[in-house]
N, C-alpha and C. Protein backbone atom coordinates (compact mmCIF):
# COMPACT_ATOMS: atom_id res chain seq x y z
N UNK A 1 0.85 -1.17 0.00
CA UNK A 1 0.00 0.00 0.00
C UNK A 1 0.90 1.24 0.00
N UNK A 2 0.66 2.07 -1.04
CA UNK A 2 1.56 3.54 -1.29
C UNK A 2 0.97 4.63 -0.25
N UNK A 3 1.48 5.50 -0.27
CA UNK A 3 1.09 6.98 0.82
C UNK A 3 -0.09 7.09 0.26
N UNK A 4 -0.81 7.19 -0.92
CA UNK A 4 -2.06 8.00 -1.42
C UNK A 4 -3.03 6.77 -1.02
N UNK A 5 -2.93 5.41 -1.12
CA UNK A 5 -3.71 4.77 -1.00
C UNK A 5 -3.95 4.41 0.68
N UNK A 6 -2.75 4.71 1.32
CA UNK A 6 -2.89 4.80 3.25
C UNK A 6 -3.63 5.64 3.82
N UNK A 7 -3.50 6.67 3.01
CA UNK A 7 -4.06 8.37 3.44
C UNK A 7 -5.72 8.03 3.50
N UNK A 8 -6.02 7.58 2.17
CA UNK A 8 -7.43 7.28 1.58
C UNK A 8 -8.05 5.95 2.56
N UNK A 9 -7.55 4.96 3.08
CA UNK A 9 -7.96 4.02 3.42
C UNK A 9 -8.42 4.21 4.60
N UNK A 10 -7.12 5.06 5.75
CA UNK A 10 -7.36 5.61 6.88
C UNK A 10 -8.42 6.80 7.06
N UNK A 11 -8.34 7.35 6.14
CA UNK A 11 -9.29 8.52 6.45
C UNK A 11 -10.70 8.24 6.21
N UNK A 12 -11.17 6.89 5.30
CA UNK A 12 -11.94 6.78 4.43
C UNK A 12 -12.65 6.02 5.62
N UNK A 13 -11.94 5.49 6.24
CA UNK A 13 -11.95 4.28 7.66
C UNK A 13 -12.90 5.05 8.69
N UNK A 14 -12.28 6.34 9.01
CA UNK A 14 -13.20 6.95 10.35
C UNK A 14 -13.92 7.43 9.79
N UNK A 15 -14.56 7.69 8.62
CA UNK A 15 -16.17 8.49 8.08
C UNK A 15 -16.87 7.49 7.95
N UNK A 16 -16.47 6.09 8.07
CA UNK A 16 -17.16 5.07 7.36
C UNK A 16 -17.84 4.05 8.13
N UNK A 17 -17.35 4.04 9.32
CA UNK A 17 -17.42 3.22 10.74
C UNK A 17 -17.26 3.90 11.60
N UNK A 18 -17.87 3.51 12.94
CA UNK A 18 -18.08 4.28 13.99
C UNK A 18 -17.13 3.87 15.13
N UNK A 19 -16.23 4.86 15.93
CA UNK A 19 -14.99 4.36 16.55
C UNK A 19 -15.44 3.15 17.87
N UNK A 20 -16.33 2.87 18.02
CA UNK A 20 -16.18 1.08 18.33
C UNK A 20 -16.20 0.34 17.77
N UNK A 21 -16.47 0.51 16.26
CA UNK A 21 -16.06 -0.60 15.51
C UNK A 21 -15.22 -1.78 15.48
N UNK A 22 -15.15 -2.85 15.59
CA UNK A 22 -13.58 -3.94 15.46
C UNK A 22 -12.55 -3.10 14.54
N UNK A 23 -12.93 -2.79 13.27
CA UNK A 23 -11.74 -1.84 12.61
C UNK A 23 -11.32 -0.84 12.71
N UNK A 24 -12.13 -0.14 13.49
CA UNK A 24 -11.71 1.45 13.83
C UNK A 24 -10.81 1.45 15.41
N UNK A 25 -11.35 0.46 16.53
CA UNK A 25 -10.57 0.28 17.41
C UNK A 25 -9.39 0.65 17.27
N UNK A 26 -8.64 -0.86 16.74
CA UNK A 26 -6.79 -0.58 16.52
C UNK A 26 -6.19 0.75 15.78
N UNK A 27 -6.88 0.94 15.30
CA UNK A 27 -6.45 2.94 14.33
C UNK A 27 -6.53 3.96 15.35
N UNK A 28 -7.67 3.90 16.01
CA UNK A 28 -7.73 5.24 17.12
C UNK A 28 -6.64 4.75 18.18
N UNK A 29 -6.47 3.33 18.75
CA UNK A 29 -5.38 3.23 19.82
C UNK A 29 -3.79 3.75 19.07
N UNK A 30 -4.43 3.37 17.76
CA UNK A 30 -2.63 3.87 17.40
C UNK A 30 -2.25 5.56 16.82
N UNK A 31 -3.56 6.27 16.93
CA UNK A 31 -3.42 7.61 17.12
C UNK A 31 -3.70 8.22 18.61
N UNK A 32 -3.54 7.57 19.41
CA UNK A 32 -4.02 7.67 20.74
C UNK A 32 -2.35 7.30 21.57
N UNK A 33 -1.95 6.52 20.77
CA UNK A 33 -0.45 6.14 21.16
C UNK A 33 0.73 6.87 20.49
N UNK A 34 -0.01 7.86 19.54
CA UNK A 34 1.51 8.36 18.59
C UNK A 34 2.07 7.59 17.72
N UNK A 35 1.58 6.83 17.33
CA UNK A 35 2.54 5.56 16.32
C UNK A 35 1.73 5.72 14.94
N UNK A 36 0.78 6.27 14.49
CA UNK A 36 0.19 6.47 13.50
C UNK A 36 1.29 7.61 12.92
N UNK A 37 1.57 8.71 13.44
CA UNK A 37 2.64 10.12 12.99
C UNK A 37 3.69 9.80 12.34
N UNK A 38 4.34 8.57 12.64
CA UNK A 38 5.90 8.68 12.40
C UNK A 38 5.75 7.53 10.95
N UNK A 39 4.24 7.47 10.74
CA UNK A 39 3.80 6.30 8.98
C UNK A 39 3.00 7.55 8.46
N UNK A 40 2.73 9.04 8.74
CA UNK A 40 1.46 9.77 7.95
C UNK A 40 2.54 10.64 6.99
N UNK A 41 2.40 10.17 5.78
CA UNK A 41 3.33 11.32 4.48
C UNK A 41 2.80 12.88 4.38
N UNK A 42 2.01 13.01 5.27
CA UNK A 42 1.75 14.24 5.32
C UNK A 42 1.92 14.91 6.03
N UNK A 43 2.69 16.31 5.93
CA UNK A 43 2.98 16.83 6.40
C UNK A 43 1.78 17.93 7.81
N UNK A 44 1.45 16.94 8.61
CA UNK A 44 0.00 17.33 9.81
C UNK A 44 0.11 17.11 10.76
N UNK A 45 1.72 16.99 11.31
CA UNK A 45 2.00 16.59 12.43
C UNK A 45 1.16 17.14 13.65
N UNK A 46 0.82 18.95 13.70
CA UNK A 46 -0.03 19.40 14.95
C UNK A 46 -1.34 18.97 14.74
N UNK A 47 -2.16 18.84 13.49
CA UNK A 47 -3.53 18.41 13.57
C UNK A 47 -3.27 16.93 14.17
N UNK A 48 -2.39 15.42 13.94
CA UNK A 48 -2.62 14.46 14.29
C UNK A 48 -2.38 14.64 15.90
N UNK A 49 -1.27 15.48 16.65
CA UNK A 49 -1.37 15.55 17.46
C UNK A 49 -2.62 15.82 18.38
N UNK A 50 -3.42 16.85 17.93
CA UNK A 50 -4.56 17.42 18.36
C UNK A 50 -5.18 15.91 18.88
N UNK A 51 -5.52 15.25 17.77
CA UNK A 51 -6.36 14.26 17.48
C UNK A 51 -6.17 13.12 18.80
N UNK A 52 -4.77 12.84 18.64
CA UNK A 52 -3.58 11.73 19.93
C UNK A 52 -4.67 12.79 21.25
N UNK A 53 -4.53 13.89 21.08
CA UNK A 53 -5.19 14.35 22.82
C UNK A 53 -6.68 14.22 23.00
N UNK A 54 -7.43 13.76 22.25
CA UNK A 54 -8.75 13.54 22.17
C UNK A 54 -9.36 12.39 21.81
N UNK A 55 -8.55 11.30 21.78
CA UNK A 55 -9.30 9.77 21.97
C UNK A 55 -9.81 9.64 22.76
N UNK A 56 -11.14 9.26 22.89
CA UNK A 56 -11.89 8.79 24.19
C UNK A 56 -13.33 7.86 23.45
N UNK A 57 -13.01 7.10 23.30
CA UNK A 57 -14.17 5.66 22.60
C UNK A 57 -15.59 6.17 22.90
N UNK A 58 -15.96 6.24 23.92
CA UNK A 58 -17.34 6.29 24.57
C UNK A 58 -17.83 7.95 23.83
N UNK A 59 -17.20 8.97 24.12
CA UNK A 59 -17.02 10.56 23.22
C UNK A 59 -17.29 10.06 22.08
N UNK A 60 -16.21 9.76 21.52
CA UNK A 60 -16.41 9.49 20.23
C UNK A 60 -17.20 8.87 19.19
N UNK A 61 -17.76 7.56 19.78
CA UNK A 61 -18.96 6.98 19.68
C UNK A 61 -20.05 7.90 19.40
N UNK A 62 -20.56 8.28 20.61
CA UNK A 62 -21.63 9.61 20.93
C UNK A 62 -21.69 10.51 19.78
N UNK A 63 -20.22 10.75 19.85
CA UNK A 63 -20.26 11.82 18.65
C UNK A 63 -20.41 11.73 17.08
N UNK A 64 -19.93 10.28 16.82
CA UNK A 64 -20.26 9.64 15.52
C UNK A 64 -21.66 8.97 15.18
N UNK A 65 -21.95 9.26 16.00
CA UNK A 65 -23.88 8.77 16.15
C UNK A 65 -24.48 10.05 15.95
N UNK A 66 -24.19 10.97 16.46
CA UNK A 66 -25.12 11.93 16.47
C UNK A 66 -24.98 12.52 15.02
N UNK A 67 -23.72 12.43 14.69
CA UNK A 67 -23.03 13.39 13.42
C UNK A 67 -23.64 12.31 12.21
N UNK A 68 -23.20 11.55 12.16
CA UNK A 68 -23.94 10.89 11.05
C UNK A 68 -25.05 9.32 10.94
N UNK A 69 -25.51 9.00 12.16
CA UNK A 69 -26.23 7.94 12.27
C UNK A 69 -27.62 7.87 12.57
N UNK A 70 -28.07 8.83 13.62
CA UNK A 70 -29.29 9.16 14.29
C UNK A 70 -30.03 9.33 12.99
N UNK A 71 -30.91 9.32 13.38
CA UNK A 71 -31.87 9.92 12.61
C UNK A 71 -32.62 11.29 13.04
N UNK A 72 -31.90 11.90 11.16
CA UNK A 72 -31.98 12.90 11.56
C UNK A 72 -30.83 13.60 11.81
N UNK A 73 -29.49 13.04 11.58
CA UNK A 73 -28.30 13.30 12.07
C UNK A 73 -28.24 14.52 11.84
N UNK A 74 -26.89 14.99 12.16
CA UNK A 74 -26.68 16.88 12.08
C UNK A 74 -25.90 16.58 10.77
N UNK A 75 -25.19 15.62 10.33
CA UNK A 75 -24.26 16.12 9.11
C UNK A 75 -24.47 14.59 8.03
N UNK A 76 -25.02 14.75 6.80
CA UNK A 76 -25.48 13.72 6.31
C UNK A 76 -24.09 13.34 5.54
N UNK A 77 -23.37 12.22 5.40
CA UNK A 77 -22.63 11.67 4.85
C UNK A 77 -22.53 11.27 3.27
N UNK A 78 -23.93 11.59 3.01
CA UNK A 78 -23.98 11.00 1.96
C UNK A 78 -23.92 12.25 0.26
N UNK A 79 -23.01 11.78 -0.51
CA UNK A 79 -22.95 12.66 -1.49
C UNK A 79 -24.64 13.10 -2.22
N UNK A 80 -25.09 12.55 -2.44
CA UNK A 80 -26.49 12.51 -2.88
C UNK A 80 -27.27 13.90 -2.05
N UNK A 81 -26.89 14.02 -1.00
CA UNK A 81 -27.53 15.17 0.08
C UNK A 81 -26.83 16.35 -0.55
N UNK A 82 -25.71 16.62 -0.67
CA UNK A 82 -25.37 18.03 -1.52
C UNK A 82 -25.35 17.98 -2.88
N UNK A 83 -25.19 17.26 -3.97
CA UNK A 83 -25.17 17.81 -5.50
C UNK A 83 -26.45 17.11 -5.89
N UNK A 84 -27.51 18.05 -6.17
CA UNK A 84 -28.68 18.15 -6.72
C UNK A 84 -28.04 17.26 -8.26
N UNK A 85 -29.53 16.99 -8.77
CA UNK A 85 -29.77 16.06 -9.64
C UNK A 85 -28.93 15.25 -9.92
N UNK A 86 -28.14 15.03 -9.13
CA UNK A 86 -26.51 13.52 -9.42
C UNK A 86 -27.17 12.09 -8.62
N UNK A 87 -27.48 11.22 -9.27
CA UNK A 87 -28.52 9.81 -9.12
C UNK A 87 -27.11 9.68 -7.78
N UNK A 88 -27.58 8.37 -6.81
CA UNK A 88 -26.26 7.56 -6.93
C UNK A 88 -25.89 6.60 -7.44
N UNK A 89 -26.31 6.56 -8.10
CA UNK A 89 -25.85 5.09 -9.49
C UNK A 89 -24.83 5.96 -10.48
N UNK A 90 -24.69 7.35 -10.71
CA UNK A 90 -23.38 7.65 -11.23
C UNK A 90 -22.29 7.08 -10.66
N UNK A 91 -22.31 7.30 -9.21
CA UNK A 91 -20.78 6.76 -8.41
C UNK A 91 -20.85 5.21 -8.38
N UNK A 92 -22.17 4.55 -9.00
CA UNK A 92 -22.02 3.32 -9.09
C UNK A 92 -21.25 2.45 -10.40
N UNK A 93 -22.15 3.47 -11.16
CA UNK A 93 -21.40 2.89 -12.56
C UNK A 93 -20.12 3.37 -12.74
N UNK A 94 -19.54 4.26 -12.17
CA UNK A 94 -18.33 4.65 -12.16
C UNK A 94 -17.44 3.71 -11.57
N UNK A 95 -18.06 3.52 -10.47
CA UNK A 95 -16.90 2.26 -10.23
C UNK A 95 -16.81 1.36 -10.40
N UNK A 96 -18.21 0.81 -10.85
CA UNK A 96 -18.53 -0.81 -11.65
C UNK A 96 -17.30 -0.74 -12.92
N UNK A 97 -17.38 0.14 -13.44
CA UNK A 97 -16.46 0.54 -14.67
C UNK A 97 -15.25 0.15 -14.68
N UNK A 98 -14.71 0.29 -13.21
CA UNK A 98 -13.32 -0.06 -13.29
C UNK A 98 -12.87 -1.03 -12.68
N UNK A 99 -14.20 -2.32 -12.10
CA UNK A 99 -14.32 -3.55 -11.43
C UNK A 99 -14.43 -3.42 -10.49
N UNK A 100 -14.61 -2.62 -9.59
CA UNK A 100 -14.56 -2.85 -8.08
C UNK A 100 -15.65 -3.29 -7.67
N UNK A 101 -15.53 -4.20 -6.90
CA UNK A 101 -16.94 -5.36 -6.32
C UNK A 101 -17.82 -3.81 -5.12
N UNK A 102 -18.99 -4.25 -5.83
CA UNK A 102 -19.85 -3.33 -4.92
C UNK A 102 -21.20 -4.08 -4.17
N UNK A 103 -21.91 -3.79 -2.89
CA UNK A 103 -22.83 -4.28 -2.58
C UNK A 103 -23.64 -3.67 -2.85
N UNK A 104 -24.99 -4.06 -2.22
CA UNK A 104 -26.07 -3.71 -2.62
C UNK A 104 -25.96 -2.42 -1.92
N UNK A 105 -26.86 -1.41 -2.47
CA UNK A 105 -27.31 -0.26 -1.38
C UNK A 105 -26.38 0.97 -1.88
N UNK A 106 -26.13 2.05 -1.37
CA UNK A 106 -26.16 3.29 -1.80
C UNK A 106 -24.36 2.85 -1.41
N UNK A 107 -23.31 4.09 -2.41
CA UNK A 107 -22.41 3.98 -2.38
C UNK A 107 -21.54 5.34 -2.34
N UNK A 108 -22.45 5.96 -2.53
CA UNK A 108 -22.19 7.53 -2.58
C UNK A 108 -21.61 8.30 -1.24
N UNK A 109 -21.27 7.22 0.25
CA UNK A 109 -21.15 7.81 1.42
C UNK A 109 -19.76 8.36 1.22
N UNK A 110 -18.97 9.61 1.98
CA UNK A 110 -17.50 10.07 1.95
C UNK A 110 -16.48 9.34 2.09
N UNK A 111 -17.11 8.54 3.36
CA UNK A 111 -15.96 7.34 3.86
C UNK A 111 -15.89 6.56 2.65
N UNK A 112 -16.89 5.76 1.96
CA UNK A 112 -16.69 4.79 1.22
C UNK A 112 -15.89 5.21 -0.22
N UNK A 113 -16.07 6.80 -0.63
CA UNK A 113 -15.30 7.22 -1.41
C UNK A 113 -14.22 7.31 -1.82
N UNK A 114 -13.82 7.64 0.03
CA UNK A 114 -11.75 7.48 0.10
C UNK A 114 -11.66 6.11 0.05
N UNK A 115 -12.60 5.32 0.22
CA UNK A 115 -11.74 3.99 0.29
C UNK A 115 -12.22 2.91 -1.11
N UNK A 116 -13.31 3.71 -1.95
CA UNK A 116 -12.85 3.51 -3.39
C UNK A 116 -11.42 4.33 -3.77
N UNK A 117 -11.21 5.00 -3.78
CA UNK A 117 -9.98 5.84 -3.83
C UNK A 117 -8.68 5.13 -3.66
N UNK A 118 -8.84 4.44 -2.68
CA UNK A 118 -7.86 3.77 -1.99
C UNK A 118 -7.79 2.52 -2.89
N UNK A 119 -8.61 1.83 -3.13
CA UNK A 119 -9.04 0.52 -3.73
C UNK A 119 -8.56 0.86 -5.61
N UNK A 120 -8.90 2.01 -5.82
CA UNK A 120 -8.53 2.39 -7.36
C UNK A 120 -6.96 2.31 -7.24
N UNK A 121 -6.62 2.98 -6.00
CA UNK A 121 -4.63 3.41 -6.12
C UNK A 121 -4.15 1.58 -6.11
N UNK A 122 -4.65 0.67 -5.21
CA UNK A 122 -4.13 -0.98 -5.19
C UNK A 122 -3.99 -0.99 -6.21
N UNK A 123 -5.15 -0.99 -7.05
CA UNK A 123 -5.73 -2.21 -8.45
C UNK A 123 -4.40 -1.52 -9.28
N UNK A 124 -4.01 -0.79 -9.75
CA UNK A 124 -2.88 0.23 -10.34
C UNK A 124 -3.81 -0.19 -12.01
N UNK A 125 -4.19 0.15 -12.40
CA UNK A 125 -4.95 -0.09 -13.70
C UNK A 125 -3.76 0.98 -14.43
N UNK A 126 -4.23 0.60 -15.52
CA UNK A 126 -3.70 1.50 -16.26
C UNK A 126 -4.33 3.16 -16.85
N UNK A 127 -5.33 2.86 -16.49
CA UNK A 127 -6.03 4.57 -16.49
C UNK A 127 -6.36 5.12 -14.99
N UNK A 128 -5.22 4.27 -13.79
CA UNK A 128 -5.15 4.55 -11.89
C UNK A 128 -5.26 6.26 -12.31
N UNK A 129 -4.41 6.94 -12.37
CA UNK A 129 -4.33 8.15 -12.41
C UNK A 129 -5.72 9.18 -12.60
N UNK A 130 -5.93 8.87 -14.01
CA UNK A 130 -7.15 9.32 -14.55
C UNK A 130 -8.67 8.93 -13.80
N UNK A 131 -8.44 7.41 -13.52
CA UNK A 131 -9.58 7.09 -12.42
C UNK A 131 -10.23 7.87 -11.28
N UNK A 132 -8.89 8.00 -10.68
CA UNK A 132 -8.70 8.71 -9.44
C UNK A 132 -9.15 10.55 -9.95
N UNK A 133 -8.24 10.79 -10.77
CA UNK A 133 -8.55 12.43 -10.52
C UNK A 133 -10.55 12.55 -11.08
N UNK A 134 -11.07 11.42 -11.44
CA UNK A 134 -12.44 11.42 -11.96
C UNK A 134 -13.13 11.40 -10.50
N UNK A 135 -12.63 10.64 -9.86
CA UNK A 135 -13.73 10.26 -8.84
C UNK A 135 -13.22 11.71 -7.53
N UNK A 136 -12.09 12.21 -7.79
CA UNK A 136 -11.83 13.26 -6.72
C UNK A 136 -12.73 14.42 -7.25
N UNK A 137 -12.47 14.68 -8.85
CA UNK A 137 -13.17 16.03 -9.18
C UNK A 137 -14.65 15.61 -9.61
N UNK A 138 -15.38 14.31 -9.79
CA UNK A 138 -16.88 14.38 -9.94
C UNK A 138 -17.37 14.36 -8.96
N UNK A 139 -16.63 13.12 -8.03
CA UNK A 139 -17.68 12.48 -7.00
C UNK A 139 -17.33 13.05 -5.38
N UNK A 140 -15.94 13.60 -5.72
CA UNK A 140 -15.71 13.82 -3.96
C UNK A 140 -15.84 15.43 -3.59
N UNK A 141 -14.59 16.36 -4.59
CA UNK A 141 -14.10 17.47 -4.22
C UNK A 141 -15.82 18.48 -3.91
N UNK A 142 -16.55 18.08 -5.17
CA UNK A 142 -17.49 18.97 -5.03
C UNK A 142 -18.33 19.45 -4.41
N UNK A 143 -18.26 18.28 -2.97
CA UNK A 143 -19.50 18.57 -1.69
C UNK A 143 -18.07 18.60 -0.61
N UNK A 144 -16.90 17.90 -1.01
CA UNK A 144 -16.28 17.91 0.34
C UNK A 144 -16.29 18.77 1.10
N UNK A 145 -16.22 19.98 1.04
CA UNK A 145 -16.14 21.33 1.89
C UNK A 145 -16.86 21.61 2.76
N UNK A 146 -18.12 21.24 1.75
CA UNK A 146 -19.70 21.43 2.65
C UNK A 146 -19.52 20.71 3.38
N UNK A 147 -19.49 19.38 3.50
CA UNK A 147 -19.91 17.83 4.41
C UNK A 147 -18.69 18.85 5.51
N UNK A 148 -17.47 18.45 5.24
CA UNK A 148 -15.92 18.84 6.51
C UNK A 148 -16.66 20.33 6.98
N UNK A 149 -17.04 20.99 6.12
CA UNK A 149 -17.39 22.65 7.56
C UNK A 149 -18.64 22.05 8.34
N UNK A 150 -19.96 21.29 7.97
CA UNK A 150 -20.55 20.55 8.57
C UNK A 150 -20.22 19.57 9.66
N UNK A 151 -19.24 19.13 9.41
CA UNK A 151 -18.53 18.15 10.43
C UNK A 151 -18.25 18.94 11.55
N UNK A 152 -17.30 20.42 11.08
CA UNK A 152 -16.08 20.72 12.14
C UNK A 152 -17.56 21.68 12.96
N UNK A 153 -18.71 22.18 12.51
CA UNK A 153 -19.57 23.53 12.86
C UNK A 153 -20.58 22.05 14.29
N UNK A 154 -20.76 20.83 13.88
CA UNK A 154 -21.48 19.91 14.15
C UNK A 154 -20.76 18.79 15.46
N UNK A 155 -19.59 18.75 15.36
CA UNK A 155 -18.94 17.97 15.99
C UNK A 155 -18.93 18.61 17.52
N UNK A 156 -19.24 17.53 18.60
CA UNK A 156 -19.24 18.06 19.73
C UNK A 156 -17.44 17.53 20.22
N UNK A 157 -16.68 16.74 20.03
CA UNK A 157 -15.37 16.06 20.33
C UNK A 157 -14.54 16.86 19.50
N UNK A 158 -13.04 17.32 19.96
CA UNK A 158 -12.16 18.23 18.78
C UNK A 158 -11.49 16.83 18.15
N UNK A 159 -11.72 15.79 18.32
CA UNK A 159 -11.23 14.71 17.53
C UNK A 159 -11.87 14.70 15.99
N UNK A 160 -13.26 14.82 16.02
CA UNK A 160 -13.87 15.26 14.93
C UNK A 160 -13.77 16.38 14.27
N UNK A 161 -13.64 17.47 14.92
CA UNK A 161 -13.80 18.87 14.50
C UNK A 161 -11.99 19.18 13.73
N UNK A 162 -10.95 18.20 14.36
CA UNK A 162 -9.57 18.07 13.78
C UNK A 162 -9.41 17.28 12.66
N UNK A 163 -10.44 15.79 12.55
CA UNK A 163 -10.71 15.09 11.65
C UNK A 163 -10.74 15.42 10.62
N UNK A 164 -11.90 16.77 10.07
CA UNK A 164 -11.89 17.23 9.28
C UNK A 164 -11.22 17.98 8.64
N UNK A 165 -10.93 18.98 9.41
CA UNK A 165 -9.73 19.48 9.43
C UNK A 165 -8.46 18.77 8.60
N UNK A 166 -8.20 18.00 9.21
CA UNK A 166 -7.10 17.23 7.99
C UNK A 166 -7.73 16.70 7.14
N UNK A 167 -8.30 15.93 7.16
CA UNK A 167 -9.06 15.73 5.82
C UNK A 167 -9.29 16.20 4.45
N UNK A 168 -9.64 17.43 4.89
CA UNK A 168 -9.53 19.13 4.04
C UNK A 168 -8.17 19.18 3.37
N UNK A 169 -7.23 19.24 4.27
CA UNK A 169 -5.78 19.36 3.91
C UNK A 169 -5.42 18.02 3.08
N UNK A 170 -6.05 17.02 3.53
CA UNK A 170 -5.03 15.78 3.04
C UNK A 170 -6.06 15.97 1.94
N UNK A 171 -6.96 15.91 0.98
CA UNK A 171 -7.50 15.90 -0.11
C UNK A 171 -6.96 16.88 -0.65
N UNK A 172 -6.61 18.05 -0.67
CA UNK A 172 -5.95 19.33 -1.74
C UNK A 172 -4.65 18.73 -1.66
N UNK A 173 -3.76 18.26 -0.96
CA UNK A 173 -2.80 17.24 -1.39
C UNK A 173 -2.64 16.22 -2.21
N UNK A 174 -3.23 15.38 -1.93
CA UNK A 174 -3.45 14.18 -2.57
C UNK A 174 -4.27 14.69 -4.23
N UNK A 175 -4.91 15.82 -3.92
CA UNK A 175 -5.91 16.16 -5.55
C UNK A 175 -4.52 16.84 -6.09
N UNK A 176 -3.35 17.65 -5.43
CA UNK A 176 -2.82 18.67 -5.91
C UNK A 176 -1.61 17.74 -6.66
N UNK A 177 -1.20 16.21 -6.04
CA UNK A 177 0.14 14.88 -6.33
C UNK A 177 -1.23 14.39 -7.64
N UNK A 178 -2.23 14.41 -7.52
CA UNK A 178 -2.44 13.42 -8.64
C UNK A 178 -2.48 14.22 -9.97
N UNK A 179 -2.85 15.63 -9.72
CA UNK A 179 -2.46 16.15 -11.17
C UNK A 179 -1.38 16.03 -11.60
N UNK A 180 -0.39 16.51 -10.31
CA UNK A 180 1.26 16.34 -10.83
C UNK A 180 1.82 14.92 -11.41
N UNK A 181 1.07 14.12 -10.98
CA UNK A 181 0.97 12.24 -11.75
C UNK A 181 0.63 12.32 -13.20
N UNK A 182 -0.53 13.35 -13.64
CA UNK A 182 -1.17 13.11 -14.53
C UNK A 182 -0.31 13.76 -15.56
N UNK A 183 0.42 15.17 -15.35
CA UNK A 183 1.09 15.93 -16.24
C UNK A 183 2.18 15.32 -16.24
N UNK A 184 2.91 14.58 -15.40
CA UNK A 184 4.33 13.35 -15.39
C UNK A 184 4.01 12.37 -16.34
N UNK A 185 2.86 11.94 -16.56
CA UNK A 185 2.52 11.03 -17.67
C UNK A 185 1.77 11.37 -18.83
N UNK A 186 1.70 12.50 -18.97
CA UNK A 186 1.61 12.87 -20.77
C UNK A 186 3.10 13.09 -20.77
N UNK A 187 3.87 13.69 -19.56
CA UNK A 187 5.24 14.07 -20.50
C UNK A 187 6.00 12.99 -21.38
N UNK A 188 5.87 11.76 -20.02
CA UNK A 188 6.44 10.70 -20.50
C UNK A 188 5.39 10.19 -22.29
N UNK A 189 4.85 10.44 -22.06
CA UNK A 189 3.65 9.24 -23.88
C UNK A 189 4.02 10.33 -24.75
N UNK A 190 4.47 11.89 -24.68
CA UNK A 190 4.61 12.63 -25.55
C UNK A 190 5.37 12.41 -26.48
N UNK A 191 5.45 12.14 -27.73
CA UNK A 191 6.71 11.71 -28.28
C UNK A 191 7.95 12.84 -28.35
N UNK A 192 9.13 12.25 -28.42
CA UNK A 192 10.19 13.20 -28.70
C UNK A 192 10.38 13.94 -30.16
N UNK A 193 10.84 15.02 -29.90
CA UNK A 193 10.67 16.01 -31.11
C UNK A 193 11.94 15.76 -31.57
């Protein structure tokens, strides 16, 4: 697994499951312990810190229920809630497109996005690059802002309200390396003059 596909998996991880989860457990103890910092390629050392001072399971829980589970929640997860007339069967066939096994039911959530994201960077296809900057600039960039100021205005824990916070940052990164991927590989197919 490369930096873009860790970034995406982890981040994609806490929007996607709720921190008692079996999978979310071992991730928060290891940002709770400092050992997540010295594997994050991004340069967020004070936001992860923030984060290390605000583990608390039972908080966090609470707070990931209220933010996106209740009914009725304060911050809806789902892409479909901010971009008017976009089905979610676009983000379906989009990724059916490039094989990724999907279940039944809506697919359009943030978490599950980074971790198509993540799942596009594994597979390394040969249109990885292009895949990726499709699903950052159709399906993600265009509500992200909304959903993360929703998060950080909504979040009662600064674990959440920091969450986003990087999040924010680590996507204009990761969107800002994949163009620079994309213009590295026309240079290279360009023929020589």
């Amino acid at each position: 697994m490369n930096e873009f596909s860790l970034v995406c998996r982890l981040l994609g991880t806490l929007f996607n499951r709720a921190p008692d989860d079996a999978v979310v457990t071992p991730l928060l103890t290891m940002i709770e312990q400092g050992k997540l910092k010295p594997h994050w390629p991004l340069n967020q050392d004070a936001l992860l810190e923030r984060m290390q001072q605000n583990v608390d399971i039972s908080a966090l829980t609470a707070d990931y229920h209220a933010l996106f589970i209740e009914q009725g929640g304060a911050v809806s997860p789902w892409r479909s809630s901010y971009v008017e007339n976009e089905a979610e069967d676009a983000v379906r066939v989009f990724l059916q497109q490039r094989g990724m096994p999907l279940k039944e039911g809506a697919v359009d959530h943030f978490g599950a996005l980074l971790l198509a994201a993540s799942w596009l960077e594994d597979q390394a296809a040969e249109d990885e690059n292009a895949a990726q900057l499709a699903l950052f600039d159709e399906f993600l960039l265009p509500w992200s802002d909304r959903f993360l100021g929703k998060v950080e205005s909504h979040a009662t824990t600064a674990f959440y309200r920091t969450l986003a916070l990087l999040t924010r940052e680590a996507l204009d990164a990761l969107r800002e390396d994949l163009v620079e991927e994309e213009g590295d590989e026309d240079v290279q197919e360009s023929p020589e003059a």
